[in-house]
Structure formats: C-alpha cells, structure tokens
Protein backbone atom coordinates (compact mmCIF):
# COMPACT_ATOMS: atom_id res chain seq x y z
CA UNK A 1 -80.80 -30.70 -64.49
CA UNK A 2 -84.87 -30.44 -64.06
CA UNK A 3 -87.31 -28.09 -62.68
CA UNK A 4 -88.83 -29.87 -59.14
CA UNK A 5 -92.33 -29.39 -58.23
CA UNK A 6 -91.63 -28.03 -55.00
CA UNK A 7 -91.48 -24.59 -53.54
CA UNK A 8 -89.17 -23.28 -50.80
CA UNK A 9 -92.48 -22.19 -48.42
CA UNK A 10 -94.90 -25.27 -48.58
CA UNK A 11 -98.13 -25.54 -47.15
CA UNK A 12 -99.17 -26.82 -44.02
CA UNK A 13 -102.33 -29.55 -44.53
CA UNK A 14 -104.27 -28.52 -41.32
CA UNK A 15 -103.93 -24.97 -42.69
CA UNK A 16 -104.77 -26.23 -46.11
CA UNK A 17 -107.84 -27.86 -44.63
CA UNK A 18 -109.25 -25.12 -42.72
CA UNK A 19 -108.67 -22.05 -46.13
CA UNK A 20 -110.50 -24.88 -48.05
CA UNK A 21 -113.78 -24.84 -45.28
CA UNK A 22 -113.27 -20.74 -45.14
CA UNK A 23 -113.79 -21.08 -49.24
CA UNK A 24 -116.66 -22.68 -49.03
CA UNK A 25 -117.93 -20.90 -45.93
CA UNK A 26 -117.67 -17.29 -47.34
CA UNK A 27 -118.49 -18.78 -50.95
CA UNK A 28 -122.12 -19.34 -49.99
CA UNK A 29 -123.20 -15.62 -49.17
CA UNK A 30 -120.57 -14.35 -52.39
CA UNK A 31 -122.74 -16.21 -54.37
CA UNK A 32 -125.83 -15.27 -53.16
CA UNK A 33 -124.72 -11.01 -53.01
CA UNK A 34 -123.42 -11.93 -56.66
CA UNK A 35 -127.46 -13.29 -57.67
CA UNK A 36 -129.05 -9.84 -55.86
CA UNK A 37 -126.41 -8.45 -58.29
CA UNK A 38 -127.14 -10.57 -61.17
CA UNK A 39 -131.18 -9.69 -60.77
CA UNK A 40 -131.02 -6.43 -60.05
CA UNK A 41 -128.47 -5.17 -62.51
CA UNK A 42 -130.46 -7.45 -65.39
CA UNK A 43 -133.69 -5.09 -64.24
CA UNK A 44 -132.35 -1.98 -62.67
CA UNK A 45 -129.80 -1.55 -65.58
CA UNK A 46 -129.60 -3.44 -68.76
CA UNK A 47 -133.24 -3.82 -69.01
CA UNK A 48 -133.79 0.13 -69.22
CA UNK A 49 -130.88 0.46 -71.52
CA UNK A 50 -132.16 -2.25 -73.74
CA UNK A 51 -135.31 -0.46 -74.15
CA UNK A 52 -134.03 2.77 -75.70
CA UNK A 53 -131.28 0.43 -77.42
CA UNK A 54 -135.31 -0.57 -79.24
CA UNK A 55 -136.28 2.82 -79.67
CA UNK A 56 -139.20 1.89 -76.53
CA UNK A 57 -137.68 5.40 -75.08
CA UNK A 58 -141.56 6.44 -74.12
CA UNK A 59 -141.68 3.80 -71.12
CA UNK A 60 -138.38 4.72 -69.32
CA UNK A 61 -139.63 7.81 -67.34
CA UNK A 62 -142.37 5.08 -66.02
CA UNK A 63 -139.84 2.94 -65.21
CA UNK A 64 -137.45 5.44 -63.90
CA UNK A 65 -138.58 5.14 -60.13
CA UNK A 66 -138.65 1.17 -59.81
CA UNK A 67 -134.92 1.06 -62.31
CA UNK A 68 -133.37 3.80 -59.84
CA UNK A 69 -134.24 1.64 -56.60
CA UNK A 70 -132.97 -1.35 -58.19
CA UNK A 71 -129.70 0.48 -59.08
CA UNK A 72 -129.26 1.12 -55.44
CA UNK A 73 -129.94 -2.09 -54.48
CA UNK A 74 -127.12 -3.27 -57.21
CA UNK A 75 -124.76 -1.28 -55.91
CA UNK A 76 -124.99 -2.45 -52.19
CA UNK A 77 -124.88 -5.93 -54.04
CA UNK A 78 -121.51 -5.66 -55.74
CA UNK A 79 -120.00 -3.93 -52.95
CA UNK A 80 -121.01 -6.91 -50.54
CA UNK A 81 -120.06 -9.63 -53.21
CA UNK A 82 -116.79 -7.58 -53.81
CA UNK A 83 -115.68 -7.29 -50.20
CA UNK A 84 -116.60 -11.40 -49.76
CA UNK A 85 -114.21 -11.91 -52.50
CA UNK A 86 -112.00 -10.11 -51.23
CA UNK A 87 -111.94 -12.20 -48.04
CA UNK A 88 -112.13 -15.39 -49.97
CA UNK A 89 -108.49 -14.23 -51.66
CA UNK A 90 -106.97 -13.69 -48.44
CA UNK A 91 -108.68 -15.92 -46.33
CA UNK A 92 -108.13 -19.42 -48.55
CA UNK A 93 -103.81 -19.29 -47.92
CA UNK A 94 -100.73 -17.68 -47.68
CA UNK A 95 -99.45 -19.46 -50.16
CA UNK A 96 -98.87 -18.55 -54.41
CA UNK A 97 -101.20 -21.90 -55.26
CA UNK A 98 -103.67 -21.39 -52.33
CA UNK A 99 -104.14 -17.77 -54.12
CA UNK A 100 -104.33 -19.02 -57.07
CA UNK A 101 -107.56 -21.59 -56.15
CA UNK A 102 -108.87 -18.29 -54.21
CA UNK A 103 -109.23 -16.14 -56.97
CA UNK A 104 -110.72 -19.08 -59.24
CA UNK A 105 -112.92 -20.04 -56.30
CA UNK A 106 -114.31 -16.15 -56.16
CA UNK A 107 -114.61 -16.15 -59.40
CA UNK A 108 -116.95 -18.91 -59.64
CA UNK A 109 -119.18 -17.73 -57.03
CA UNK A 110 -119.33 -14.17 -58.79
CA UNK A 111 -119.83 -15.72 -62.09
CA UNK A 112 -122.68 -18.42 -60.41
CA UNK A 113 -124.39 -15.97 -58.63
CA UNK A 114 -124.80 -14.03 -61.78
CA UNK A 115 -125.96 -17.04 -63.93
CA UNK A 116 -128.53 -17.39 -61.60
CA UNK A 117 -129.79 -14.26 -60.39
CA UNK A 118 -130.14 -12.92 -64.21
CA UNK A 119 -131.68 -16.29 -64.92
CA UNK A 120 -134.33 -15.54 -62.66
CA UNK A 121 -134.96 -11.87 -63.77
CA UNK A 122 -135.90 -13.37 -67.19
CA UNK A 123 -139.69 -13.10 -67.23
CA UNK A 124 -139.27 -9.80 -65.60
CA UNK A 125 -137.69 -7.72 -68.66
CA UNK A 126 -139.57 -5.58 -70.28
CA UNK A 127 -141.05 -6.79 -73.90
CA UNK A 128 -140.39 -4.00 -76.28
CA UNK A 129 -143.57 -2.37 -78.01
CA UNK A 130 -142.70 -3.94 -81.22
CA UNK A 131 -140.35 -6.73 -82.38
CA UNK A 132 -138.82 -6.88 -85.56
CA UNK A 133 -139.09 -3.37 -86.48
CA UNK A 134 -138.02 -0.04 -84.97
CA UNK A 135 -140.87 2.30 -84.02
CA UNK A 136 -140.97 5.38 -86.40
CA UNK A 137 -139.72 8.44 -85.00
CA UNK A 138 -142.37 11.79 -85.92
CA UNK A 139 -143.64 11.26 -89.21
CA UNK A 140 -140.93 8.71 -90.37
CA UNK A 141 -141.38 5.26 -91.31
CA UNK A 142 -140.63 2.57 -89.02
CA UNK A 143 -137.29 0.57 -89.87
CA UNK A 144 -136.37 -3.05 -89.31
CA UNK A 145 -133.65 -4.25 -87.00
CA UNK A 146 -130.76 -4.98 -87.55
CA UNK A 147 -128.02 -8.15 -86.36
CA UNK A 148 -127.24 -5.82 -83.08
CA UNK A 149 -131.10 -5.11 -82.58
CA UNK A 150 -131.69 -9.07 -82.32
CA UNK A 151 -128.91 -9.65 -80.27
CA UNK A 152 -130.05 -6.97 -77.69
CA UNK A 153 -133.50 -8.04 -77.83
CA UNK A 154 -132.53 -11.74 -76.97
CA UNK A 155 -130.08 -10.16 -74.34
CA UNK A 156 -132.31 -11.67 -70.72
CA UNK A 157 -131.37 -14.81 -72.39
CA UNK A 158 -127.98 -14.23 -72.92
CA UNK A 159 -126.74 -12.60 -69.98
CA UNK A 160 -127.03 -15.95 -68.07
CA UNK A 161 -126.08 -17.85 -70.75
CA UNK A 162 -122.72 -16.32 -71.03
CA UNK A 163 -122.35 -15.97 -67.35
CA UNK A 164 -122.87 -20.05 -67.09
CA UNK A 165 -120.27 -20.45 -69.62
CA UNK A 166 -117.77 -18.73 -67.39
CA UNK A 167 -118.95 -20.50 -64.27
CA UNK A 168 -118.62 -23.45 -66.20
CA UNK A 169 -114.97 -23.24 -67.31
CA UNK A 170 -114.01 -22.03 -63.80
CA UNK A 171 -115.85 -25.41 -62.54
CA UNK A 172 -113.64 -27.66 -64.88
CA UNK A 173 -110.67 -25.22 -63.84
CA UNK A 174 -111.06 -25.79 -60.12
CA UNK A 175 -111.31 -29.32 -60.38
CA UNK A 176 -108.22 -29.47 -62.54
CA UNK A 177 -106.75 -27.30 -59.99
CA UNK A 178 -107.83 -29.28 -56.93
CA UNK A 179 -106.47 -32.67 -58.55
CA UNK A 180 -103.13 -31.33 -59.53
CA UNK A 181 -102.92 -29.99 -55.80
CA UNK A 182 -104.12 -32.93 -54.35
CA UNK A 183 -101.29 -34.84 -56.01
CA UNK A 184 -98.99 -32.53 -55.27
CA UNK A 185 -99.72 -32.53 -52.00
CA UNK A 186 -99.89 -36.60 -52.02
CA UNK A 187 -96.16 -36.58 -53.43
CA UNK A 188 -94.83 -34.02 -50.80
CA UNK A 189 -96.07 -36.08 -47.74
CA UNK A 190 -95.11 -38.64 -49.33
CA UNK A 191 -91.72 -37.38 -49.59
CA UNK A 192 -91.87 -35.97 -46.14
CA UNK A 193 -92.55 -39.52 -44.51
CA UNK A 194 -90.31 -42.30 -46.93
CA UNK A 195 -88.50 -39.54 -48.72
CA UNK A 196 -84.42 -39.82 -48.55
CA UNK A 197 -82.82 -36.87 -47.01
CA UNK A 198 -79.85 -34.95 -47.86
CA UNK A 199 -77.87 -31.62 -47.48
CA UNK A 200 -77.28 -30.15 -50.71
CA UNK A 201 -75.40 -26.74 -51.69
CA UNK A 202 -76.53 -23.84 -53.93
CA UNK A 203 -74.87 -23.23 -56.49
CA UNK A 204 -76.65 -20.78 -58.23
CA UNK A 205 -79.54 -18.25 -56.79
CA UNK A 206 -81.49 -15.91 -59.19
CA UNK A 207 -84.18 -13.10 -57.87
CA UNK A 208 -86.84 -13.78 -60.25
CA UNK A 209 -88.39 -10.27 -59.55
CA UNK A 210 -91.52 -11.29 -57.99
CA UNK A 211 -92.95 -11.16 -54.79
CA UNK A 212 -95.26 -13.00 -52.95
CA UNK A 213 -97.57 -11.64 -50.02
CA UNK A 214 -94.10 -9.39 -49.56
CA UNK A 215 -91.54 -12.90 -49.37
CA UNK A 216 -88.85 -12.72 -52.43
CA UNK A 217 -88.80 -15.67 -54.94
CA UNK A 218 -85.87 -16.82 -55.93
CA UNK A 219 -85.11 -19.54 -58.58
CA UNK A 220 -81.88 -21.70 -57.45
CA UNK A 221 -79.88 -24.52 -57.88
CA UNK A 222 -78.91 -27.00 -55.95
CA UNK A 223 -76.38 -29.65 -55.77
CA UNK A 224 -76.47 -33.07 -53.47
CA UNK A 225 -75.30 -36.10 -53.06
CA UNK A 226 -77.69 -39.31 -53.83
CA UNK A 227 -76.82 -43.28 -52.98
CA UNK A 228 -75.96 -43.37 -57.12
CA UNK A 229 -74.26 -39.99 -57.72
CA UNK A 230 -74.52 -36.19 -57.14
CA UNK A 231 -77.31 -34.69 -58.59
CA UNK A 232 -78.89 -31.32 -59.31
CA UNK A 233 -82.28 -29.56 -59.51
CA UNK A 234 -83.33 -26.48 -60.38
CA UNK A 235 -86.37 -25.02 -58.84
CA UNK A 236 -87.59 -21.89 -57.04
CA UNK A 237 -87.91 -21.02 -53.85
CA UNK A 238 -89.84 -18.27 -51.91
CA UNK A 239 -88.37 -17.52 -48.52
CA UNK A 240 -88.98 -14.43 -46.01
CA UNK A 241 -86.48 -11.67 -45.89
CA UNK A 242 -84.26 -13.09 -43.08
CA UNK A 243 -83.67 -16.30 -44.88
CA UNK A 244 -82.77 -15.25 -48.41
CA UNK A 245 -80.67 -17.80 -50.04
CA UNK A 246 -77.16 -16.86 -50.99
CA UNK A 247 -74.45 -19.98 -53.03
CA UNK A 248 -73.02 -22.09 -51.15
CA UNK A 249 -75.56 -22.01 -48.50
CA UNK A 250 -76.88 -25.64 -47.41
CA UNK A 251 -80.14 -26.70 -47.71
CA UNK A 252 -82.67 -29.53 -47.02
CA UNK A 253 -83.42 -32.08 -49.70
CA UNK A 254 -85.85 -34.19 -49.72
CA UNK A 255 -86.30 -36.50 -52.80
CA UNK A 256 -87.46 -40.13 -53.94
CA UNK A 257 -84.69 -42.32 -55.85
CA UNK A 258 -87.08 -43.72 -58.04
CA UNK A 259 -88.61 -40.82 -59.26
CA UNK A 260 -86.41 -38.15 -60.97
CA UNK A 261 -89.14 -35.02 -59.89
CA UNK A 262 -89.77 -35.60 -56.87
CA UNK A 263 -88.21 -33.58 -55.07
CA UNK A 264 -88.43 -31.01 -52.29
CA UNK A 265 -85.71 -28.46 -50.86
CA UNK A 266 -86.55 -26.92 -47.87
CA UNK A 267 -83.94 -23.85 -45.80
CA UNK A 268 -82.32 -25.79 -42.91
C-alpha cells in the first residue's frame, strides 16, 4: 500500500487558469495598499516611537500633527490591503492547494509592498539629535547607547530589510509551489487522457476531522483490479456531503501501470 497524489475533488484547468489571472489581477493594487502601508506606518508610527525610544522626546509634539495624519492614512492602507487579501484567498480556488498558493501569493504582495514602501520612507525618518549617546535628562549626564539603542537607530534600514527577506522566501516558496502543481497537474491529465481505468472498492474510509470550504475529508482505501494483479492505495479524498464515501462503495480509478503513484480515484 502507498499514499497517491491525488485528491477526491480535483481541479478544473480553465478554472485553474482564470484564479491564477485573478492572483495576479488583485495582487497588483494589494501590493501597492501594502507600500502606502509600508511608508506611512515607517513615518506615521515607528519613526515617532523611535524617537522617544532615543530620548529625542522634545520633537514629537512638532511632529504630532503630520505622525497623526499619517496614522490615518495607515489605517485606510491596511484595511484596503487586508480586504484585497482577503479576495485573493477566496478568489484564487476552491480547492485545499489553490488556497494554499492564495495565502502564499497574499502574502508576498503584503510582504513586497512593505519592502518597498518602507524602503522609500528611508530618507524621510527623522535623525535623532545625537547619535551614540543618550541626551541627559535635567542636570544628569548624558549616557551612551546601548545594543537595543543601535538596533533602533538603524531600524529605517531594517524594516525593509527584513520585510525583503520574507518576500524573498515566499518568492522561492511560490515557485516551488507552482512547479510541484504544475507537475501535478501534468501527471493528472496525463492520467486523465492515456491513464488505465478501473472500478475499485473501499475498503476502508477514515474522517480525518478536517474540513475544507465546508466538504469532509476523508482518508480511504481502495482496492482494484490491474492487468498484473489487484492492487491498493491509500489516499484521501474530499467529497461534498451527499457523496460521502462509505466501504464497499465503488469508485473511479485512474492509474498508470508503469508508475506505482500515479494514481487518481475519483466518486463514480
């Protein structure tokens, strides 16, 4: 017995085709509410915290009027790059893998936009009054900073900087994603035009407590015959509430005999 690669609800390529275009289509303006975010959050926000975090706490009632503008303007931000990645969940597949390349693919865009809106607000922040050294408070003596003082004070620079690392690992996760679907999705119509076709039996059907987009998953086995013996797979299967799978019910198979994995089962 093996685990098969395919699922009991597969994809349909047109469908597949269009959620990838709808990606791409909402990604563009995600990205872009996600840089208004980016820039206005590095200036509205972090910048005024990162100036008392210096002990600079004289210039943030000047800068109160401009940072509380730019606050609003962050929040209409996120709540536009929030609702566009919301549709970009829902609107790239029904399917548990098309999800799965949704949420990576909104990711990226949030994470991008980010990188570069915060990259652009870098010659905007606002150099402390002294660098190196805490300003003295009354009559006390001014102090040096310390490891978190640096850090903070370097912080335009590494707001984007840790942003791009995220976009980039989501980049070389996408395309990892992307290939392994696209060869999935090579082997199922491949198996769908020169695959052999069977009826096989379950033997064996498990609820594997999860649902997806309200259909049960179940993980089964299934028994049928082959030109060299019986065989049997175990895989999973995620069907809608009227076609639950029950043992001994028959299903489709559709499998290659020259490859042991490849194989698809399908509700007749």
């Amino acid at each position: 017995m093996f685990s098969s690669f395919a699922f009991g609800m597969v994809d349909d390529p047109e469908q597949s085709r269009a959620s990838t275009r709808r990606l791409w289509l909402l990604g563009i303006p995600a990205t872009l509410a996600w840089a208004v975010a980016g820039w206005s959050g590095a200036l509205g926000l972090l910048d005024g915290f990162r100036l008392m975090s210096l002990n600079r706490v004289g210039a943030w009632g000047a800068d109160a009027a401009p940072a509380g503008s730019l606050v609003v303007f962050f929040s209409l931000a996120v709540t536009a790059g929030s609702s566009l990645g919301f549709a970009m969940l829902w609107g790239g597949g029904m399917s548990l893998r098309r999800m799965g390349i949704s949420f990576r693919t909104s990711s990226l865009a949030a994470a991008l936009g980010v990188t570069l809106g915060s990259g652009v607000a870098i010659p905007s922040w606002t150099p402390p009054e002294s660098v190196g050294e805490r300003l003295p408070s009354l009559d006390g003596k001014a102090e040096p900073w310390s490891t978190a003082d640096w850090v903070v004070y370097y912080e335009p620079f590494l707001v984007p900087a840790v942003a791009g690392l995220i976009a980039l690992t989501l980049i070389v996760v996408l395309l990892r994603s992307f290939l392994r679907a696209a060869e999935a999705d090579d082997r199922e119509q491949a198996l769908r035009r020169r695959g052999r076709q069977a009826t096989g039996v379950l033997t064996r059907v498990e609820f594997t407590n999860v649902w997806v987009l309200g259909n049960p998953r179940f993980s089964v086995q299934v028994r049928f015959p082959t030109e060299t013996g019986e065989r049997e797979v175990v895989t999973t299967m995620i069907t809608p509430m009227f076609q639950v799978p029950s043992e001994g019910s028959a299903v489709r198979v559709r499998y290659d005999p020259h490859d042991p994995e490849a194989v698809l089962v399908e509700n007749l």
